[in-house]
Structure formats: C-alpha cells, structure tokens
Protein backbone atom coordinates (compact mmCIF):
# COMPACT_ATOMS: atom_id res chain seq x y z
CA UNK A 1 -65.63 -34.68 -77.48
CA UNK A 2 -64.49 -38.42 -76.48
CA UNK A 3 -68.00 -39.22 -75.35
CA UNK A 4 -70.32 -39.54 -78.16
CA UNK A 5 -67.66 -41.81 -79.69
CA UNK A 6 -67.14 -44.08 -76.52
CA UNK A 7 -70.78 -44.06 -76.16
CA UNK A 8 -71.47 -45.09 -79.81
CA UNK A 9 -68.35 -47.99 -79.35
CA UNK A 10 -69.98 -49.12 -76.01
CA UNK A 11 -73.63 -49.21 -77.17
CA UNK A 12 -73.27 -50.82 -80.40
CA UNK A 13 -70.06 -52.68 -80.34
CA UNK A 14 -68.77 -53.99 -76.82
CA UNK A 15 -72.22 -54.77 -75.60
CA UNK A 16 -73.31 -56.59 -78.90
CA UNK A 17 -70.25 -58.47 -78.69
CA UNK A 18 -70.32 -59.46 -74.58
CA UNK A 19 -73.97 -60.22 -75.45
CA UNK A 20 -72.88 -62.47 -78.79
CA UNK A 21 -69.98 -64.29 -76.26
CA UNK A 22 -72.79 -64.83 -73.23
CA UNK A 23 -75.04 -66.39 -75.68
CA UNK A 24 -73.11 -68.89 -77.21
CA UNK A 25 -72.11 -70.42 -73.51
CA UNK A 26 -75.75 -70.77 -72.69
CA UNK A 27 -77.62 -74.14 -73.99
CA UNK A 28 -80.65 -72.90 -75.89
CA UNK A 29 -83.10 -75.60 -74.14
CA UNK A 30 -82.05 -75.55 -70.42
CA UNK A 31 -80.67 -71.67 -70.68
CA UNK A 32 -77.62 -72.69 -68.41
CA UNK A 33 -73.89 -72.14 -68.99
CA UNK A 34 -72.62 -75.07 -70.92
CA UNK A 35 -70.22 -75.84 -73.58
CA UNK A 36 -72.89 -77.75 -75.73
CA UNK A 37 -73.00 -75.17 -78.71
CA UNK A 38 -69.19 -75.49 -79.20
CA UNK A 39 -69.23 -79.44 -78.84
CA UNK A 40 -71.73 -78.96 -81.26
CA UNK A 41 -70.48 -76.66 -83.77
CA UNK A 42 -66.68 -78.82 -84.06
CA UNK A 43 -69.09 -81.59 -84.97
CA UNK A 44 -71.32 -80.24 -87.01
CA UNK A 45 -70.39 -81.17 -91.04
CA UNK A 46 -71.88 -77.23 -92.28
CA UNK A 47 -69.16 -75.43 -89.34
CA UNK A 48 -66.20 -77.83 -90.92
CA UNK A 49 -66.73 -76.97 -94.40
CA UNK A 50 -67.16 -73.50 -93.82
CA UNK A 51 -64.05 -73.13 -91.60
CA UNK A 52 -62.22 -74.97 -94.70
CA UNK A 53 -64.18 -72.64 -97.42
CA UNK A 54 -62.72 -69.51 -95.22
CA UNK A 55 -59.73 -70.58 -94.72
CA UNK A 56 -59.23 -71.83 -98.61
CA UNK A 57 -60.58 -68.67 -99.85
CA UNK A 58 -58.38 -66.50 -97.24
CA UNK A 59 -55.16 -68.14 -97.94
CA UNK A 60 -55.55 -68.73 -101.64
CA UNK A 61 -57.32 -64.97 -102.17
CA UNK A 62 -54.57 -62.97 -100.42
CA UNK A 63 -51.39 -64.92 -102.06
CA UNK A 64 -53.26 -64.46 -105.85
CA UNK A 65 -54.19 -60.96 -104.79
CA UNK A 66 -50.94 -60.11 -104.06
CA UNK A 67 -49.21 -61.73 -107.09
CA UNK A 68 -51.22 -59.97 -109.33
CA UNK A 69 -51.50 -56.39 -107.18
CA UNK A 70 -47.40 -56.51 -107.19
CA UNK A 71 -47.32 -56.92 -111.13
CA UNK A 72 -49.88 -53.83 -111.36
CA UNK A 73 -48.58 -51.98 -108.80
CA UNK A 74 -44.93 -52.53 -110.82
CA UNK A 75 -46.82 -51.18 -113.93
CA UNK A 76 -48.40 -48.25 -112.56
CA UNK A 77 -44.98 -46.76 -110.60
CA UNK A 78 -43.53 -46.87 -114.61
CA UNK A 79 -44.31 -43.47 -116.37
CA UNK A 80 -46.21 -44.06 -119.47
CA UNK A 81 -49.00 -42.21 -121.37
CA UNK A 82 -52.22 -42.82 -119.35
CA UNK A 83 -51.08 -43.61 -116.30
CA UNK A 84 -53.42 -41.13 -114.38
CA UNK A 85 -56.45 -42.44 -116.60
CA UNK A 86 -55.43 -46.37 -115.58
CA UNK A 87 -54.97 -45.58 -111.85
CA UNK A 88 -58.30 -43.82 -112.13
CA UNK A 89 -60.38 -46.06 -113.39
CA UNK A 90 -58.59 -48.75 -111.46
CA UNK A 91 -60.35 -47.29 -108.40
CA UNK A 92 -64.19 -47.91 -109.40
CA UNK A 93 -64.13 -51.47 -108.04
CA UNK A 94 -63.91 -50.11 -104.83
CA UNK A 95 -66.94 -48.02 -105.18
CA UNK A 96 -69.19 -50.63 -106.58
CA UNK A 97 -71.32 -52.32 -103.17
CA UNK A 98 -70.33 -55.76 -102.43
CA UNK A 99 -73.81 -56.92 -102.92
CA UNK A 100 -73.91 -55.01 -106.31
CA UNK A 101 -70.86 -56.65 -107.84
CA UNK A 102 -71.96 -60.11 -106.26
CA UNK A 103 -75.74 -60.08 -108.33
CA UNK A 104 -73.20 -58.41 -111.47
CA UNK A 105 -71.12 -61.64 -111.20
CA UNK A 106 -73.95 -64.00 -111.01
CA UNK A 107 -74.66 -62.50 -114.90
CA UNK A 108 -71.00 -63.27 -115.83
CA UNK A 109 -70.58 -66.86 -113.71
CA UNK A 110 -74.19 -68.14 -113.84
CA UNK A 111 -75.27 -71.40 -115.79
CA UNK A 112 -76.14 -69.01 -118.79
CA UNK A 113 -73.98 -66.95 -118.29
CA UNK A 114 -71.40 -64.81 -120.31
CA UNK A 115 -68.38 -67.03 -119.42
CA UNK A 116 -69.77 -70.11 -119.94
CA UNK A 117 -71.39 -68.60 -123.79
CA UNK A 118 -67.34 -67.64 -123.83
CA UNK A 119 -66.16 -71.25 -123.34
CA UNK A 120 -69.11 -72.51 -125.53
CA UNK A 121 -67.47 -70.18 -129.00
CA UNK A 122 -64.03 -71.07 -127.92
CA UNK A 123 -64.91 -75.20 -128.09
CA UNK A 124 -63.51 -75.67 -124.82
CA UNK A 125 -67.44 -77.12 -123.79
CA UNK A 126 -70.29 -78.80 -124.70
CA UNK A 127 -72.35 -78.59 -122.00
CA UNK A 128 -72.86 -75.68 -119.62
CA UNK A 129 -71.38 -76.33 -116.37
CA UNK A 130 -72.49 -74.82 -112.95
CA UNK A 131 -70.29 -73.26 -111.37
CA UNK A 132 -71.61 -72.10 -108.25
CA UNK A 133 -73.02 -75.49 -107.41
CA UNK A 134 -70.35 -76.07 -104.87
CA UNK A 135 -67.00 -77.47 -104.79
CA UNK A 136 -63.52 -75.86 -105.75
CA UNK A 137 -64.60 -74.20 -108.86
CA UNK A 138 -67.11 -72.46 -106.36
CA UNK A 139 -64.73 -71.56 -104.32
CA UNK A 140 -62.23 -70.51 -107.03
CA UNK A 141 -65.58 -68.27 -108.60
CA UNK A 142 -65.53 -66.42 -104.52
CA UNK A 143 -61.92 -65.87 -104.60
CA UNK A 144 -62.04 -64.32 -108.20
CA UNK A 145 -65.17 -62.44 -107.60
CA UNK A 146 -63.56 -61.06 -104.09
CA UNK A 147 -60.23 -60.66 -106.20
CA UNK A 148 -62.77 -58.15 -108.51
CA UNK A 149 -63.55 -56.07 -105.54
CA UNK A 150 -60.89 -55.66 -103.41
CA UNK A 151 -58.01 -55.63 -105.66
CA UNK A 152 -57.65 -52.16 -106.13
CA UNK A 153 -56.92 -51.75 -102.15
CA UNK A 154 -54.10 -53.69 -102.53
CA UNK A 155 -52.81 -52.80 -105.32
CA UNK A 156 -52.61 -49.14 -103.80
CA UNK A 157 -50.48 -49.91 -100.33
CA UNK A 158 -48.11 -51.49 -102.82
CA UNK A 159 -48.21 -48.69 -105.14
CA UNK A 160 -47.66 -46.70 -101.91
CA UNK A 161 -44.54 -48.43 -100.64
CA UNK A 162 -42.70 -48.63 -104.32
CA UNK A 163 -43.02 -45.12 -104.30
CA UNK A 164 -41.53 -44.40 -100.80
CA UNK A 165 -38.17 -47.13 -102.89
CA UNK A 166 -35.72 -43.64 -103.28
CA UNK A 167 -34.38 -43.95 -107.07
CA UNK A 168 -31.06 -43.01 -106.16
CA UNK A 169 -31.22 -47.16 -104.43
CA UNK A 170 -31.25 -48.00 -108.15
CA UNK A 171 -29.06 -45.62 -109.55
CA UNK A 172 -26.74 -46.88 -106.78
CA UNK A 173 -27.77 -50.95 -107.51
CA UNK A 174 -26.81 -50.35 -111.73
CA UNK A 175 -23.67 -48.60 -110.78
CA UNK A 176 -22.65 -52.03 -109.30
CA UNK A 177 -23.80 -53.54 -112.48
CA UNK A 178 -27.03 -55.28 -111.30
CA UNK A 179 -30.10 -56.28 -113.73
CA UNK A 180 -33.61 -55.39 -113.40
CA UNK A 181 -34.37 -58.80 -111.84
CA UNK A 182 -31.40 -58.46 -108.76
CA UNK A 183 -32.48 -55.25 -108.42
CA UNK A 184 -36.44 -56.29 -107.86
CA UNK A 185 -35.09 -59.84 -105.37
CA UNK A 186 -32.69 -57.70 -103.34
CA UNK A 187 -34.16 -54.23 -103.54
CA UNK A 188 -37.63 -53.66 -104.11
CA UNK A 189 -38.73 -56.92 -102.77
CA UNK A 190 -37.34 -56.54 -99.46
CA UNK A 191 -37.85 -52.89 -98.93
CA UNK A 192 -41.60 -53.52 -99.91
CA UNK A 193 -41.98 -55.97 -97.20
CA UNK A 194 -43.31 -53.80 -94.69
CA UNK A 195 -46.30 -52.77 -97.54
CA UNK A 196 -46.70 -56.74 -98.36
CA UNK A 197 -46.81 -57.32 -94.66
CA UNK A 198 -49.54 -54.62 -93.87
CA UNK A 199 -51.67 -56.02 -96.99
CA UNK A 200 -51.66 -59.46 -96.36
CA UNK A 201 -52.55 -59.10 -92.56
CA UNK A 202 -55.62 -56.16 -93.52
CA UNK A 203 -56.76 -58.14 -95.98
CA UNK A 204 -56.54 -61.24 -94.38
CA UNK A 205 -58.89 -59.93 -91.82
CA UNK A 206 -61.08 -58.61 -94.06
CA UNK A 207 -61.01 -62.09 -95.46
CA UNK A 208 -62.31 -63.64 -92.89
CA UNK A 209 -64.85 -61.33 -92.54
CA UNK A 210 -66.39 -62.38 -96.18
CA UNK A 211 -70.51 -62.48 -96.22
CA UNK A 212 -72.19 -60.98 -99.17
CA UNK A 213 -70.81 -62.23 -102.12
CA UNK A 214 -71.05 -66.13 -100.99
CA UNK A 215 -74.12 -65.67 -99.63
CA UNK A 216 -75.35 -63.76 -103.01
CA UNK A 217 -73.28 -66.06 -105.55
CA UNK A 218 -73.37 -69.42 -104.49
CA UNK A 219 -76.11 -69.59 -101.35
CA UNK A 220 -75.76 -72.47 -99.13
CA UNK A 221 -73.35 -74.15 -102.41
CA UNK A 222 -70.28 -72.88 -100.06
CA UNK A 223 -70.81 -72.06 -96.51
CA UNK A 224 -68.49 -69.53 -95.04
CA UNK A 225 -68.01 -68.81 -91.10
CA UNK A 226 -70.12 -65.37 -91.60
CA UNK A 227 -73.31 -67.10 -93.58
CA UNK A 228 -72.88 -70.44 -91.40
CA UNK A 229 -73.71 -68.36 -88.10
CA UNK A 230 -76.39 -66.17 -90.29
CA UNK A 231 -77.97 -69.52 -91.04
CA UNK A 232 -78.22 -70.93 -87.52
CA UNK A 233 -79.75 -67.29 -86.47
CA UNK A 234 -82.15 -67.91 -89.25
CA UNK A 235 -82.99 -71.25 -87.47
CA UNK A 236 -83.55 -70.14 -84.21
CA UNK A 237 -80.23 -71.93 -82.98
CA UNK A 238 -79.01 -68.59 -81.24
CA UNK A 239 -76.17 -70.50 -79.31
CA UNK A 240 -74.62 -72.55 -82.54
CA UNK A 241 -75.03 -68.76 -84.07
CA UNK A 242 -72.99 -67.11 -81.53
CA UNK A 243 -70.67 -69.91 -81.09
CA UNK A 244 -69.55 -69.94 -84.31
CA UNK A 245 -69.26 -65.91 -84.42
CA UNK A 246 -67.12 -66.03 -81.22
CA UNK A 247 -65.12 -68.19 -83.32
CA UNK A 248 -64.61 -65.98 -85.95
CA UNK A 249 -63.77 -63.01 -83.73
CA UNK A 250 -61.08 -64.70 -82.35
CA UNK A 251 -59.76 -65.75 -85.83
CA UNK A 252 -60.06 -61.84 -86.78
CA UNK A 253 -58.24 -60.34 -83.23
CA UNK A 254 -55.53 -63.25 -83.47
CA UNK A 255 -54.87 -61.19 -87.10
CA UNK A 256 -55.44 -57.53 -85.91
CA UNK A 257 -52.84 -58.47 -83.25
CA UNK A 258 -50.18 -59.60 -85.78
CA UNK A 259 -51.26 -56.37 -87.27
CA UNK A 260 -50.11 -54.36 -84.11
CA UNK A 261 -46.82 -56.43 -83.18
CA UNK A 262 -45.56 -56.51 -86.60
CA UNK A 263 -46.89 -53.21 -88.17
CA UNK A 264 -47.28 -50.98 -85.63
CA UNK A 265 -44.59 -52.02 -83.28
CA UNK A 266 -42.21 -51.57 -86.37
CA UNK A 267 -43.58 -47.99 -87.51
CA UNK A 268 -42.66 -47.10 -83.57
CA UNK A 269 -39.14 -48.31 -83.55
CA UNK A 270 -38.41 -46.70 -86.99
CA UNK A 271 -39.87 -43.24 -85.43
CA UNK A 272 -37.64 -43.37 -82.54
C-alpha cells in the first residue's frame, strides 16, 4: 500500500529535485561542476530584488495577515446572529484559483481600474496612477492581493485555537477582577501562541513559495524568487534557473524545520 505513494514521491519529487540541485552546479557552456551560476545569481541585480520583493512581501504579508485574522478570528468565536452565514462565506476565497483571483484583481488594481475610479470620486487624485508598475505600492498591491486569498486559512487555525481557550479560564480571570483587555494580554494571547506559531511558520512557507499572482499582476514590475528562476528557464539559462530554485528550497526547509522543532516537537511533549 506504501508503494504507489513512495513511487509517486520518488518519481516526481526527489528525482526532480536531485536533478534541479545537479543542474545548478554545472556551468551551462563547459557542462562541468562549478560554482559560476551562484557567483552569478548573488550578483545579478533581478536575483537581489527578488530576494528583497520575497522577503518584503513574506515578512510584511504574514504580520498584516495575522493582525487582521486575530481581530476576525476574535469576532467570529463571539455568538451573534449570522455567525454560521459569515464563517461561510468567509471560506470562498479559498476556493477561488490563485490565477483566477490574480486576473480578478488586475480589474480592481489596474490603471482603469475600480480603485483608482474610487480615489478619482473621493478627490484624493487627479491623475490615475499605476500601481503595478513596480516599487512598494507594487509590492503593497501583492501582499493585499495574497492577503485576499489566503486569509481565510489563517483566520481558521486561530479560530481553532480560541476555541480549544476553556471559558471557565475567564470565568476564573473576572473572578479576580480582570478586564477584557488583561484577560486577552495574559490569557488568550499566550495560550494562542502555539496557533500564532503554527500560522506564521505555514504561511511563511507558503510565502515564499508565491508565483501566480506576481507573475499575473505585476509581470516582470516585481520579480519574486519563483518567477526570477521561471524567467531564466524561459531564457535558456538552466543553471541561474536551478540555482536560484535551490535557493529557495533551502529558504522553504530552513521554515518546515522550525515547523517540526517548534510545532511538532511541542504537540509530542504535551502528549506524553
């Protein structure tokens, strides 16, 4: 029963990536093991700016995403008519494709589009400004439109840890005379910290992982590590290609082992 799994892992996972690492050590002209495509890629001004756009958009992303997923989460643990409706349709992000919402976006971002006619009523411009042209407001246009889609995750391993908080904590905390904000710093807040910790670190991954909605929204405006090593495969330049995804597999297994020693590890000493 193992097999057809191990097979399908070995076949179209290990050996893709073993193949991807053995690439990018071997100089596209000669074909000999070199380090040329990594010299390369820390000098080349595209790889730079794309490690800063990932990074920016990673670190940025997760601690907005979080803010706001906390406050919603907070909202939707309250019982209030509607709930079930709001954490219903609070779901159909999530089952919108990537690429879908990206072209949707482009409608809502775009030169003429709905949020600049927005700003235009309000007075706030003149002109109509471009905002996937490049730069932070770019960047700021990714992290909202990745915001958009993912959100909803989030929002639900938070919902999922404030409802493993027992009440009788806060019947306990009021009894003792504390106020709704000591009893969110020194209850909630620290007993959520295992659900903040798994969100940050599996969406920090995912992150870092980001193609299709750069790609779709801005082009080559605001290279990421995924489109810059698309790009160079476009090109030809196999070795810059896999050099820069080795690079971005180690970024993502340096975060799914944080995931392991401080998740996972955890979870197993609580079980014991």
């Amino acid at each position: 029963m193992v097999l057809p799994l191990f097979a399908y892992l070995f076949y179209f996972t290990f050996i893709p990536v073993f193949q991807t690492i053995q690439i990018s050590f071997l100089d596209d002209k000669s074909n000999q093991i070199s380090l040329i495509n990594y010299q390369s890629l820390f000098s080349h001004i595209d790889f730079n700016s794309a490690l800063f756009n990932t990074i920016f958009i990673t670190l940025v992303g997760i601690t907005v995403q979080i803010v706001i997923a906390l406050v919603i989460a907070l909202i939707l643990k309250k019982k209030f008519f509607g709930r079930g409706f709001f954490r219903t349709i609070m779901l159909i992000p999530m089952g919108v494709p990537t690429l879908v919402s990206g072209v949707t976006l482009l409608f809502v971002f775009g030169q003429t589009g709905y949020f600049n006619e927005l700003l235009y009523r309000l007075g706030l411009v003149s002109t109509q400004p471009y905002w996937l042209g490049g730069g932070f407001e770019s960047l700021a246009v990714i992290i909202f439109a990745d915001m958009w889609k993912v959100l909803p995750l989030t929002i639900l391993l938070l919902l999922a840890g404030l409802e493993s908080i027992g009440e009788d904590v806060y019947e306990a905390s009021s009894i003792d005379g504390a106020n709704g904000w000591k009893k969110f710093w020194h209850i909630t807040l620290p007993l959520l910290k295992p659900s903040i910790t798994m969100a940050i670190i599996l969406r920090a991954i995912d992150s870092f992982r980001i193609f299709e909605l750069p790609l779709v929204m801005t082009g080559k405006n605001v290279p990421v590590l995924s489109t810059f090593a698309y790009e160079a495969f476009q090109r030809n330049q196999y070795g810059l290609s896999g050099a820069a995804a080795v690079i971005l597999l180690f970024i993502i297994i340096i975060f799914i082992l944080l995931y392991f020693f401080i998740v996972e590890r955890k979870e197993a000493r609580e079980n014991r």
